[in-house]
Structure formats: structure tokens, C-alpha cells
PDB file of N, CA and C in Angstrom:
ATOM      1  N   UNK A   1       5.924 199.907 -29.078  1.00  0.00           N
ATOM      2  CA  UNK A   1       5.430 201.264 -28.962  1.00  0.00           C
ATOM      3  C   UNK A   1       5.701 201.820 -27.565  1.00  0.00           C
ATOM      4  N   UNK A   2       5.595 200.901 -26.575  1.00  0.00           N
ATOM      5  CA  UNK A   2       5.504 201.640 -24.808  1.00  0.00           C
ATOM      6  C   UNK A   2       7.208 201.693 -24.658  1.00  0.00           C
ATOM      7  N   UNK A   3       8.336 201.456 -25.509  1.00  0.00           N
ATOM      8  CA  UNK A   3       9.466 201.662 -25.042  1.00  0.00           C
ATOM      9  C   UNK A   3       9.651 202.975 -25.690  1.00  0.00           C
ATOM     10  N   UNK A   4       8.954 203.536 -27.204  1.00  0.00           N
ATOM     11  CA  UNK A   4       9.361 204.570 -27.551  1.00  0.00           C
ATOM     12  C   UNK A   4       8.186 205.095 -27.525  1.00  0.00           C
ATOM     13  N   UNK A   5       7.768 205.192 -26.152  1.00  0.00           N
ATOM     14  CA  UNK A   5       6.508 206.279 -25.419  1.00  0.00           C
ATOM     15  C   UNK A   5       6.759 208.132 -25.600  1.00  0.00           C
ATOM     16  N   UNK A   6       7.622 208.125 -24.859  1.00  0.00           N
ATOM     17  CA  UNK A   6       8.105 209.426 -24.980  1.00  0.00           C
ATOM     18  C   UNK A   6       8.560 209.861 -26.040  1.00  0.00           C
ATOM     19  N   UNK A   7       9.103 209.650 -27.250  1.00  0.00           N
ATOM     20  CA  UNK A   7       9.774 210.101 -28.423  1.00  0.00           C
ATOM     21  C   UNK A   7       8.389 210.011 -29.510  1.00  0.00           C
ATOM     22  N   UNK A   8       7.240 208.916 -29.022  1.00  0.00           N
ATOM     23  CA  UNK A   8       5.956 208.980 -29.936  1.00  0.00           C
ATOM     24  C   UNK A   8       4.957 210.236 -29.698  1.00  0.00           C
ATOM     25  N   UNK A   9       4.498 210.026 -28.379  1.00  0.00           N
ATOM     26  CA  UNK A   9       3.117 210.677 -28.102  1.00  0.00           C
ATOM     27  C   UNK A   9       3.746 212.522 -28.495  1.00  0.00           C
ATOM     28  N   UNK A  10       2.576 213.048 -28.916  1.00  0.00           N
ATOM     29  CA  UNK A  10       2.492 214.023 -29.710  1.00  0.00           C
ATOM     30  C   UNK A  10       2.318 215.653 -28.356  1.00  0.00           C
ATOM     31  N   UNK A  11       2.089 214.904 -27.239  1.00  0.00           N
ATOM     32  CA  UNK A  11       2.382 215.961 -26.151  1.00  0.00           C
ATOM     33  C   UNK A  11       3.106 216.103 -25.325  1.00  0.00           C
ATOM     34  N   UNK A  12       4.408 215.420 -25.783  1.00  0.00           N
ATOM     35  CA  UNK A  12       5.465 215.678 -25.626  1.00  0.00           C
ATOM     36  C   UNK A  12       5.768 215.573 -23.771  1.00  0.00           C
ATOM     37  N   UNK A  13       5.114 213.902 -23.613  1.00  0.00           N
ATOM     38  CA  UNK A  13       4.772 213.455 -22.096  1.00  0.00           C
ATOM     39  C   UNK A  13       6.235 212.713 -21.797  1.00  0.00           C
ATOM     40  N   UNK A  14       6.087 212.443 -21.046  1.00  0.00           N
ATOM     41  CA  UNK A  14       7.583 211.275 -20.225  1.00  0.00           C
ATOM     42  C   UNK A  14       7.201 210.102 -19.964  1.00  0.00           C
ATOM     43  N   UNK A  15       7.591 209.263 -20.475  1.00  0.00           N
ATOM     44  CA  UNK A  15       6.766 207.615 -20.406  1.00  0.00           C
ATOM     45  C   UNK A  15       7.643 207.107 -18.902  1.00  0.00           C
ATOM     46  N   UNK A  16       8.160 207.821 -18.287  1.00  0.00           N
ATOM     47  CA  UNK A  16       8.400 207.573 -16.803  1.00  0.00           C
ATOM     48  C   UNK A  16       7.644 208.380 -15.837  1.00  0.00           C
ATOM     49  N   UNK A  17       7.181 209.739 -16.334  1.00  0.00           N
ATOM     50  CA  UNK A  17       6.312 210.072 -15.054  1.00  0.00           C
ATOM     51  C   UNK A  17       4.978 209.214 -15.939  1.00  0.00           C
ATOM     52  N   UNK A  18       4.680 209.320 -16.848  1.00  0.00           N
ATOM     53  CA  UNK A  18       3.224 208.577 -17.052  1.00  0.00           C
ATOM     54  C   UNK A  18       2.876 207.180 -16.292  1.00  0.00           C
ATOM     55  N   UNK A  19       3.994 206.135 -16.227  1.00  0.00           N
ATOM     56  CA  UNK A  19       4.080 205.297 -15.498  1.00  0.00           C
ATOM     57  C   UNK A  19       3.807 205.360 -14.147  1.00  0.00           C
ATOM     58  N   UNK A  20       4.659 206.176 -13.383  1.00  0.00           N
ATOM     59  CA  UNK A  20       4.677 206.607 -11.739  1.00  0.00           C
ATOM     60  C   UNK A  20       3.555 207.357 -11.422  1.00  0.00           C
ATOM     61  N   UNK A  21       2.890 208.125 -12.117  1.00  0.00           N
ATOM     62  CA  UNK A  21       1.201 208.603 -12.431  1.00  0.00           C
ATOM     63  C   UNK A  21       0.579 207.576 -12.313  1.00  0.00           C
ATOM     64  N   UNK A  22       0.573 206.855 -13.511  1.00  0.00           N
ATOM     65  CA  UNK A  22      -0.642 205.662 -13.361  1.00  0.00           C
ATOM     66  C   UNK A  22      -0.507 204.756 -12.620  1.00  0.00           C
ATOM     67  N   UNK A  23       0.436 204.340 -11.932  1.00  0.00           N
ATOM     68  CA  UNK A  23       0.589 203.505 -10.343  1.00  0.00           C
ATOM     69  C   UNK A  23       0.009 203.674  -9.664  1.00  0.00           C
ATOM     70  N   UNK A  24       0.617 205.498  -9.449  1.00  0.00           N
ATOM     71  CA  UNK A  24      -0.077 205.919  -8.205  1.00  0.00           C
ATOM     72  C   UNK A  24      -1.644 205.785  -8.322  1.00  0.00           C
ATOM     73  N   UNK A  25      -2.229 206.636  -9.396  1.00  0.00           N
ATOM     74  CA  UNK A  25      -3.470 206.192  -9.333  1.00  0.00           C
ATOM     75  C   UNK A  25      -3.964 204.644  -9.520  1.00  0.00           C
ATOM     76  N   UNK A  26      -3.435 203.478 -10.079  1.00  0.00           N
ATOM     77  CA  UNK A  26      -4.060 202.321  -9.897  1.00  0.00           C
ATOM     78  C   UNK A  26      -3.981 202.124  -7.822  1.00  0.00           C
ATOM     79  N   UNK A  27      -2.877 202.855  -7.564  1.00  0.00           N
ATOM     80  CA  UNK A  27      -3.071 201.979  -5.743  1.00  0.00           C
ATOM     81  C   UNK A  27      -4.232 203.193  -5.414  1.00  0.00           C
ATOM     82  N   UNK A  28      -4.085 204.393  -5.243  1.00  0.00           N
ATOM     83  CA  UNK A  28      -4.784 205.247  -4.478  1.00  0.00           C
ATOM     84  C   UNK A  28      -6.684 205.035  -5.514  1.00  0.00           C
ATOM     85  N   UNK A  29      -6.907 204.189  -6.301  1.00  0.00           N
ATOM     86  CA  UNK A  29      -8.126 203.840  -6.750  1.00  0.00           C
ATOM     87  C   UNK A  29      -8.932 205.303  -7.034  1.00  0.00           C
ATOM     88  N   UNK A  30      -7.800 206.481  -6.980  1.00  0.00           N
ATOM     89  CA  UNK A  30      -8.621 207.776  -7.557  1.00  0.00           C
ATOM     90  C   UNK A  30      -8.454 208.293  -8.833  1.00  0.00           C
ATOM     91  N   UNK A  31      -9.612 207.659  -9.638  1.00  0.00           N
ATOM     92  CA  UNK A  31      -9.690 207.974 -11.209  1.00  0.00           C
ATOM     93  C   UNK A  31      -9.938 209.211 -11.332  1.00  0.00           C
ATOM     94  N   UNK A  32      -9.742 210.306 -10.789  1.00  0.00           N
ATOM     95  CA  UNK A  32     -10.332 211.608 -10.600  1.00  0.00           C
ATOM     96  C   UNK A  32      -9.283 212.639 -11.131  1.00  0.00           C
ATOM     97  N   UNK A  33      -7.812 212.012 -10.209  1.00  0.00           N
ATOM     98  CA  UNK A  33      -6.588 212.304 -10.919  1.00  0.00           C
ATOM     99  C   UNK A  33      -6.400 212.888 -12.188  1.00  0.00           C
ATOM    100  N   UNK A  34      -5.893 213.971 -12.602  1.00  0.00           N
ATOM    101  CA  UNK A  34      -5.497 213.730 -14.067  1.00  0.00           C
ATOM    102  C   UNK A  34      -3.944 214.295 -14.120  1.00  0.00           C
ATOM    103  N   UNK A  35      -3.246 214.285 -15.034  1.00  0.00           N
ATOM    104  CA  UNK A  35      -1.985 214.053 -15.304  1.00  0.00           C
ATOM    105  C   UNK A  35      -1.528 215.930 -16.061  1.00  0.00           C
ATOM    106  N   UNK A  36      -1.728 216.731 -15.363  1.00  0.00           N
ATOM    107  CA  UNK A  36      -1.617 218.265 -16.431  1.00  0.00           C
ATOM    108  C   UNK A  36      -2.955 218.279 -17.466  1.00  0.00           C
ATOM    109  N   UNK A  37      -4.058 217.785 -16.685  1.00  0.00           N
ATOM    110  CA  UNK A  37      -5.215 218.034 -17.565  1.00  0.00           C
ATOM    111  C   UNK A  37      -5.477 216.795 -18.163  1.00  0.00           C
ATOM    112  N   UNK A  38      -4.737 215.644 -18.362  1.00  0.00           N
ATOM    113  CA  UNK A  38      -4.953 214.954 -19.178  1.00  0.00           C
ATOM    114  C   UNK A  38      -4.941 213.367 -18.587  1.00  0.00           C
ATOM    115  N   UNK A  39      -6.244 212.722 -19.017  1.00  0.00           N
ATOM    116  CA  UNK A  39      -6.142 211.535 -18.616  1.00  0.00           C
ATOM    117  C   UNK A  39      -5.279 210.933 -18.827  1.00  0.00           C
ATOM    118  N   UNK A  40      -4.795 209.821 -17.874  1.00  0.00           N
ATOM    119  CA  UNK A  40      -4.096 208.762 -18.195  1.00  0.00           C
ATOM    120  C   UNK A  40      -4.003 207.259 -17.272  1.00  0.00           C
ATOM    121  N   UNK A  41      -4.358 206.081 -18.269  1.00  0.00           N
ATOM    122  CA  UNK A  41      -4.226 204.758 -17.256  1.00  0.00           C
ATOM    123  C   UNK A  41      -3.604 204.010 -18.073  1.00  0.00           C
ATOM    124  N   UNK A  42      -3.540 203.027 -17.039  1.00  0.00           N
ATOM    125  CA  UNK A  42      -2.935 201.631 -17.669  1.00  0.00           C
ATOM    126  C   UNK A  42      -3.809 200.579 -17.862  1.00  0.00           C
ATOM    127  N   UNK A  43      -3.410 200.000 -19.273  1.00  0.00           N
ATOM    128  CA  UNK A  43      -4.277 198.770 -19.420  1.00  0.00           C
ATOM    129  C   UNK A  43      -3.530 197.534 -18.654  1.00  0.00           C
ATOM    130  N   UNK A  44      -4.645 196.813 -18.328  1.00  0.00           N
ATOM    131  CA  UNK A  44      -4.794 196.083 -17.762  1.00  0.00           C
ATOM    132  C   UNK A  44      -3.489 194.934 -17.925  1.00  0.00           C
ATOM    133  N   UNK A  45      -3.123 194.845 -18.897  1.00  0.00           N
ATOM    134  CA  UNK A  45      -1.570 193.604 -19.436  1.00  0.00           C
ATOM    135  C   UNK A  45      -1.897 192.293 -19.484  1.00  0.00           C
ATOM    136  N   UNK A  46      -3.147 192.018 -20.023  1.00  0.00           N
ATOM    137  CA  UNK A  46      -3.886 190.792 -20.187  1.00  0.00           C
ATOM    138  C   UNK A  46      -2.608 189.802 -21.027  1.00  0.00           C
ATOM    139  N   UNK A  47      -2.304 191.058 -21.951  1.00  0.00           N
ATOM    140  CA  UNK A  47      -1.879 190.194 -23.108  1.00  0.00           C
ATOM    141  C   UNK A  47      -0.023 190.150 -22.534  1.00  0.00           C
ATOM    142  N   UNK A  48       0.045 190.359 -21.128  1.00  0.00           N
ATOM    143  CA  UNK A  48       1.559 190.186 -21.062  1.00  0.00           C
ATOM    144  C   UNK A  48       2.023 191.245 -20.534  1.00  0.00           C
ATOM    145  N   UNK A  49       2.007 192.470 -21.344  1.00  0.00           N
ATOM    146  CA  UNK A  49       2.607 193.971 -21.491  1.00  0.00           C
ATOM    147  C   UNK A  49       1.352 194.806 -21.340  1.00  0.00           C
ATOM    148  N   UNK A  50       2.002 195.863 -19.719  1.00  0.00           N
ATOM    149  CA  UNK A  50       0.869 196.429 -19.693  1.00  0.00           C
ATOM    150  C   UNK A  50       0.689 197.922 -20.364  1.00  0.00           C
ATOM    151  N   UNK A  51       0.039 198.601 -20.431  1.00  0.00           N
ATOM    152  CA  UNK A  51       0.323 199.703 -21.823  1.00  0.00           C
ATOM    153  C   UNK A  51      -0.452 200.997 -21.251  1.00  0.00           C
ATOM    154  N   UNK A  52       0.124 201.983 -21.526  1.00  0.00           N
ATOM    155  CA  UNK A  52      -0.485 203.730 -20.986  1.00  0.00           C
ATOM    156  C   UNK A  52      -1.264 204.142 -21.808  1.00  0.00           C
ATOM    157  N   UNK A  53      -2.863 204.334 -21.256  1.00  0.00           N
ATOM    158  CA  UNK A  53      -3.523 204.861 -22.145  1.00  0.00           C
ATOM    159  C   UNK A  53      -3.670 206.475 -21.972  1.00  0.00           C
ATOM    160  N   UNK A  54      -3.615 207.343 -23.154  1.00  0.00           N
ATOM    161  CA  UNK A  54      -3.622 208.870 -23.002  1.00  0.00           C
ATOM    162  C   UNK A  54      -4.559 209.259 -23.481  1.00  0.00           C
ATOM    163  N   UNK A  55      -5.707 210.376 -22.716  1.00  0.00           N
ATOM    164  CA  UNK A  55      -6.920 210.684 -23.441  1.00  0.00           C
ATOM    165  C   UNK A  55      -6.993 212.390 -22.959  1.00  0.00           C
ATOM    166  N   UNK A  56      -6.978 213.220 -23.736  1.00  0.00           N
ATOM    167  CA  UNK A  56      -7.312 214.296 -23.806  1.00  0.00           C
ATOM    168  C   UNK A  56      -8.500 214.849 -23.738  1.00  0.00           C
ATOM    169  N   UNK A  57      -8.972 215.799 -22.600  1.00  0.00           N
ATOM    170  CA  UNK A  57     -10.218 216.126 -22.585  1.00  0.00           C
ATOM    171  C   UNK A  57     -10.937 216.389 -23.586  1.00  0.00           C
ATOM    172  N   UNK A  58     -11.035 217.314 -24.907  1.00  0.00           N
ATOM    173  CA  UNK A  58     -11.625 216.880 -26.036  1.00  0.00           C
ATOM    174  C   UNK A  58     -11.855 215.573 -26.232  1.00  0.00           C
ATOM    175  N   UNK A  59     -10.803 214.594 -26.086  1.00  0.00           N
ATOM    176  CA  UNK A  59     -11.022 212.861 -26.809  1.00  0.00           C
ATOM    177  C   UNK A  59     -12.153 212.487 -25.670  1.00  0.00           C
ATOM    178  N   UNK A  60     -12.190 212.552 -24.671  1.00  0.00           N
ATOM    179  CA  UNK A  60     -12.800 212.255 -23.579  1.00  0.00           C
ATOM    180  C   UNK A  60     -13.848 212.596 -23.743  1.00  0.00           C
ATOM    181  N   UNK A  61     -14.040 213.903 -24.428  1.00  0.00           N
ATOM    182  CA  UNK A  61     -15.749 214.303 -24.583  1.00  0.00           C
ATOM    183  C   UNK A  61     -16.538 213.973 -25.678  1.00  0.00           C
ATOM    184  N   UNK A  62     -15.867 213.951 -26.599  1.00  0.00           N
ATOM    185  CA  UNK A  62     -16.219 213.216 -27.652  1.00  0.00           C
ATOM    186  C   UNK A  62     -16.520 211.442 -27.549  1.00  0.00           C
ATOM    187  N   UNK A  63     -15.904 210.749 -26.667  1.00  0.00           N
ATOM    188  CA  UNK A  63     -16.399 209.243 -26.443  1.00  0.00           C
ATOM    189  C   UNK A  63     -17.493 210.078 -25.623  1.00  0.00           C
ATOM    190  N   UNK A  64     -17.817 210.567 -24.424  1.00  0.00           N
ATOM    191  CA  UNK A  64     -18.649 210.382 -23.831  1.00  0.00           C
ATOM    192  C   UNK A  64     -19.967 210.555 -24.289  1.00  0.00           C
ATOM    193  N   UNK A  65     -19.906 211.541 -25.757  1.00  0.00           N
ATOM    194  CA  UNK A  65     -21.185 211.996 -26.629  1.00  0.00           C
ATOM    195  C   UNK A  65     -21.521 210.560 -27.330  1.00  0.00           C
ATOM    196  N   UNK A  66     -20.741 210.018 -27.887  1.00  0.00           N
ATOM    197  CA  UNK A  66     -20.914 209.004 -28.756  1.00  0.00           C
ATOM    198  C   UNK A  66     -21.206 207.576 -27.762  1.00  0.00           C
ATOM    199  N   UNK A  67     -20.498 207.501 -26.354  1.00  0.00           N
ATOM    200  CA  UNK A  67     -21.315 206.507 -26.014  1.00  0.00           C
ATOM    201  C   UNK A  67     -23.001 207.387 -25.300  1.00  0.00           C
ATOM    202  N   UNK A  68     -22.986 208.580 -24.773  1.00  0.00           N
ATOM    203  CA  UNK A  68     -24.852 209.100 -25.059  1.00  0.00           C
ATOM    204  C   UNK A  68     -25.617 208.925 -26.465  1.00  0.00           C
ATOM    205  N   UNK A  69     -25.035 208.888 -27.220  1.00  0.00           N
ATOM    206  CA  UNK A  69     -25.480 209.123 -28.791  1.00  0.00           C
ATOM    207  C   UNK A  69     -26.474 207.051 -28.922  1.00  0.00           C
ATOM    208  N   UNK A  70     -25.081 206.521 -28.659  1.00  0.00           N
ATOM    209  CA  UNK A  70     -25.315 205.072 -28.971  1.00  0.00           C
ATOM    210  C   UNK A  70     -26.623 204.183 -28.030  1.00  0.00           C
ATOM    211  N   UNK A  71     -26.684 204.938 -26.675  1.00  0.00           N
ATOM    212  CA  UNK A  71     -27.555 204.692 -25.904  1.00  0.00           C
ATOM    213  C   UNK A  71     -28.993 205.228 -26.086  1.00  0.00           C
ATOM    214  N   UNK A  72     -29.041 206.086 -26.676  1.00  0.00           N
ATOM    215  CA  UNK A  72     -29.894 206.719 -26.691  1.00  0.00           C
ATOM    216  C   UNK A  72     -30.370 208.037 -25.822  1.00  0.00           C
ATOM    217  N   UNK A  73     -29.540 208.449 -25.599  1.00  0.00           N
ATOM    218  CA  UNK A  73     -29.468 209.797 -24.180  1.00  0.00           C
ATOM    219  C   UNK A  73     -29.951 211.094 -25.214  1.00  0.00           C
ATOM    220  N   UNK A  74     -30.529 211.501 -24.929  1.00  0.00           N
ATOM    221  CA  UNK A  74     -31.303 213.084 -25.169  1.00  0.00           C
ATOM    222  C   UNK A  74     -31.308 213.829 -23.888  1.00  0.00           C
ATOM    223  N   UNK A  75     -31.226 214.943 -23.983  1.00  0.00           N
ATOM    224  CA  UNK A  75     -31.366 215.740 -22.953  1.00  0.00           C
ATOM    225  C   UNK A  75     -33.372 215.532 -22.641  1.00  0.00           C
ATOM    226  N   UNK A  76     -34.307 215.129 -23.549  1.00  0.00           N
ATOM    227  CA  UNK A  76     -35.206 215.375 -23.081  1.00  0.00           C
ATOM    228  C   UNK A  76     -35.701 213.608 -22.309  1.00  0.00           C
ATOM    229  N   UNK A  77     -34.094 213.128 -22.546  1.00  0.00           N
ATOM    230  CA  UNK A  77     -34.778 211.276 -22.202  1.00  0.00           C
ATOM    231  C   UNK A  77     -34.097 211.264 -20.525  1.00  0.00           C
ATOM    232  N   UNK A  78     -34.973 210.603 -20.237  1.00  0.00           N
ATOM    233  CA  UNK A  78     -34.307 210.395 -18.142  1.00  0.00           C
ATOM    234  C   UNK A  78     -33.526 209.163 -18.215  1.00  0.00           C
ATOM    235  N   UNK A  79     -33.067 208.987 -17.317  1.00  0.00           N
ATOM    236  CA  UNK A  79     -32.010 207.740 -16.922  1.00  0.00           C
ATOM    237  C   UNK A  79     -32.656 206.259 -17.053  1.00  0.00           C
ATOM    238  N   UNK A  80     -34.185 206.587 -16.349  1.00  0.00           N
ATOM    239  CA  UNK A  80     -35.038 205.303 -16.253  1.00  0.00           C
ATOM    240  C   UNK A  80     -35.210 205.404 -17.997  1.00  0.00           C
ATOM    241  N   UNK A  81     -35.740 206.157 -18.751  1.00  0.00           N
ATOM    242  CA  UNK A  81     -35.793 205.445 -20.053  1.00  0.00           C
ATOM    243  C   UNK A  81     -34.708 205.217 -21.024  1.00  0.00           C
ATOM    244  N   UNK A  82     -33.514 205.489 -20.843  1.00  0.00           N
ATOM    245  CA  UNK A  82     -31.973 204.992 -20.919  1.00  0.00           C
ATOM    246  C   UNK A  82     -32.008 203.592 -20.575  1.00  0.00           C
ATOM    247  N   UNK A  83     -32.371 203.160 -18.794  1.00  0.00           N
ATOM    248  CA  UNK A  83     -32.149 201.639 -18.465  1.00  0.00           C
ATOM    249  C   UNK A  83     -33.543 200.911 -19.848  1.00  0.00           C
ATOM    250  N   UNK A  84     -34.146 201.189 -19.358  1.00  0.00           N
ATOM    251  CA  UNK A  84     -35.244 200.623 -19.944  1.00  0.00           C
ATOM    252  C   UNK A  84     -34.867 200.203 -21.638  1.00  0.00           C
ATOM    253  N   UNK A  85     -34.138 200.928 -22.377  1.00  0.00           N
ATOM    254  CA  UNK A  85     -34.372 200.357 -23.495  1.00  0.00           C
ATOM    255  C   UNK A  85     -32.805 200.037 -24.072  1.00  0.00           C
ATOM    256  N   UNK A  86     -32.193 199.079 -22.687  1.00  0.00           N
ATOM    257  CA  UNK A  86     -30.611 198.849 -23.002  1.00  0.00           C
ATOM    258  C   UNK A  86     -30.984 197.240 -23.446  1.00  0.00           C
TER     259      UNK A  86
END
């Protein structure tokens, strides 16, 4: 899949700047970065081959609801009763 990066992903990215992107941000340690709006890192290459992950701010907001959802986060719950019932 990571050799036919560019001819797959559906936003029509460059699996050579995505690479030289996510370098830069693995050395400069600023996850803050985003790539034309759009996240992007590298996994880790546990398994050998390391691989570009792409997340779109929608996709991004949607995990972040669902990991509040799974925790238990309410707007009317505080942080201390979040820790408290992990």
C-alpha cells in the first residue's frame, strides 16, 4: 500500500512530500504541524515498514468525541471525575 501511496489516498497527496513532512515533524517533535490542514504521521515500523498515517480534521473530531464518549466526558463531568472513574 505505502509504495502506491500517492495513486491510493483519495486527496490526491504525494507520498514524497508526506514522507519529508512527517520527518520533519518526527525530528522537530512538533505535533502541532499539519500538512494543508491535514494531519499526518508515521507509524512507528514495529513491524519492519514504517507507514503514513492521514487524518482529516473531521476524522480527527470524530475520534476525539468517541474517545470523550468512551470515557465518560460530559460537558457537565470535570477532569477529576473523568480520572476517578478510569
Amino acid at each position: 500500500m505505502m509504495d502506491n501511496l500517492t495513486a491510493y489516498n483519495t486527496l490526491g497527496l504525494n507520498k514524497d512530500d508526506l514522507i519529508h513532512f512527517a520527518l520533519k515533524v518526527e525530528k522537530t517533535r512538533d505535533f502541532t504541524t499539519r500538512f494543508n490542514g491535514i494531519n499526518i504521521g508515521m507509524s512507528s515500523g514495529t513491524s519492519g515498514n514504517k507507514g503514513i498515517i492521514i487524518t482529516t480534521k473531521k476524522r480527527r473530531e470524530l475520534h476525539q468525541s468517541n474517545v470523550c464518549f468512551k470515557i465518560g466526558f460530559t460537558k457537565n463531568a470535570s477532569l477529576r471525575d473523568i480520572w476517578e472513574n478510569i
